[in-house]
Protein backbone atom coordinates (compact mmCIF):
# COMPACT_ATOMS: atom_id res chain seq x y z
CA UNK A 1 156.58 118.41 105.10
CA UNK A 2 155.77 115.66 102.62
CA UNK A 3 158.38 112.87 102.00
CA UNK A 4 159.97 113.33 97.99
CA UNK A 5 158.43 110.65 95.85
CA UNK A 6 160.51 108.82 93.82
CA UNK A 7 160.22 109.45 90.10
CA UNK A 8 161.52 106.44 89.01
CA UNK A 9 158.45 104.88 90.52
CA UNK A 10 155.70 107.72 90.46
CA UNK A 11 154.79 106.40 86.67
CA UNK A 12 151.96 104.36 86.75
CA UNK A 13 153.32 101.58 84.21
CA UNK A 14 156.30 101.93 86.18
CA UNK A 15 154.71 101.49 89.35
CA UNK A 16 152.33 98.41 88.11
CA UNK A 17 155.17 96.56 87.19
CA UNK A 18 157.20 96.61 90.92
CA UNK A 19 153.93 96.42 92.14
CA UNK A 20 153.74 92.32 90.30
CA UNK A 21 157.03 91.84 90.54
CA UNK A 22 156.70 92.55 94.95
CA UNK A 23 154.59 89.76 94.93
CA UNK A 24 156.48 86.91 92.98
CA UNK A 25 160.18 85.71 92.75
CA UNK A 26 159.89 86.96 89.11
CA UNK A 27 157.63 87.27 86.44
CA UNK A 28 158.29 87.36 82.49
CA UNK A 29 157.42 90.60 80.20
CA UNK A 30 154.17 87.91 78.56
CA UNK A 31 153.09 87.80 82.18
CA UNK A 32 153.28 92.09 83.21
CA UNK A 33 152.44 92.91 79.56
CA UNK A 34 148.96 90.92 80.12
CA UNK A 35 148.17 92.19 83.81
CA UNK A 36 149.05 95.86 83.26
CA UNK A 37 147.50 95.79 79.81
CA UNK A 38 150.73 97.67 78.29
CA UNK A 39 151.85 97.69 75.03
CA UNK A 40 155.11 95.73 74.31
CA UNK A 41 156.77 98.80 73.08
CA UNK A 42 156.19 100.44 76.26
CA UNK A 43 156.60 98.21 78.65
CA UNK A 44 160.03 97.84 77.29
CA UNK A 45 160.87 101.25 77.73
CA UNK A 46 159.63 101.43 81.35
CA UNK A 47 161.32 97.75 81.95
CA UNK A 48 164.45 99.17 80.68
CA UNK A 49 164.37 102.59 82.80
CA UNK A 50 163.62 100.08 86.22
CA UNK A 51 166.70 98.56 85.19
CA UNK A 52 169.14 101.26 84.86
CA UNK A 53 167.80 102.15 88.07
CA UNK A 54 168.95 99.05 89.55
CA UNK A 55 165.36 97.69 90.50
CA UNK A 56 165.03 95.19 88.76
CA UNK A 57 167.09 92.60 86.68
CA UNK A 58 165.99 91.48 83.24
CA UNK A 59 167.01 87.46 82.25
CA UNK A 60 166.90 87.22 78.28
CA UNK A 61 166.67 83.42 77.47
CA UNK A 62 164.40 80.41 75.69
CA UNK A 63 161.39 78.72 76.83
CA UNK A 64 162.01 75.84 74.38
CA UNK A 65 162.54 77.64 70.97
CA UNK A 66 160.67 80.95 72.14
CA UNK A 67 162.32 83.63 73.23
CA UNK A 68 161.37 84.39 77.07
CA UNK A 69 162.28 87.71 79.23
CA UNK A 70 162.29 87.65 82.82
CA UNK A 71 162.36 90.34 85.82
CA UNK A 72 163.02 89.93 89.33
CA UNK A 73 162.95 92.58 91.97
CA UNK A 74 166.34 93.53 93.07
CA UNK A 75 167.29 94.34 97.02
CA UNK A 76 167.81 97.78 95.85
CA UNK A 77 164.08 98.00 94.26
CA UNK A 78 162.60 96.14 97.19
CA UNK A 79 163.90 99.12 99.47
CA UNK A 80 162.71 101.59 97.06
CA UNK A 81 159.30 100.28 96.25
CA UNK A 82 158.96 100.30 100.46
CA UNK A 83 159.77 103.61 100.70
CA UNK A 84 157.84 104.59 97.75
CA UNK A 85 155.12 102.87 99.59
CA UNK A 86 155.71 104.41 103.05
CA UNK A 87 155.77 107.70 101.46
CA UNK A 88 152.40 107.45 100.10
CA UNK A 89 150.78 106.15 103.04
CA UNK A 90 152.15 109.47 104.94
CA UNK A 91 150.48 111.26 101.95
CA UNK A 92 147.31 109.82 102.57
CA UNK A 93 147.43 110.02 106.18
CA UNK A 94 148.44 113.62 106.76
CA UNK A 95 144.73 114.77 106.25
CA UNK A 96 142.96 112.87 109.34
């Protein structure tokens, strides 16, 4: 039986951005807007669904006088994006 894939994850926007954010100590919403190639409406909505979920934190502040928005991986989303991970490496192995 296959593992259940989480759905919070298993959205490819969704997915991009814990997939940057693994990778770094954070990243601001300039940064993931101009490596997933989103637009800034969207990526909004998918930042804001990664936080309810508790996987990520979003930082609202100023870079001098412009506005600057920061995520950082949270413990929970680290565990999740593993299993997430995990889980699709038992997909792709169950075939060999």
């Amino acid at each position: 039986m296959f593992p259940k894939l989480d759905p919070i994850l298993h959205s490819e926007l969704r997915l991009a951005v814990m997939s940057i954010l693994a990778g770094v100590e954070d990243a601001d919403f300039t940064y993931i807007k101009k490596q997933t190639g989103a637009t800034s409406g969207n990526l909004s909505v998918q930042i804001d669904k990664l936080s309810a979920a508790g996987y990520i934190t979003v930082e609202k502040g100023f870079k001098g006088k412009m506005p600057r928005t920061t995520c950082r991986m949270t413990p929970a989303g680290r565990e999740a994006f593993s299993t997430y991970v995990t889980a699709l490496q038992e997909y792709l192995s169950a075939g060999k």
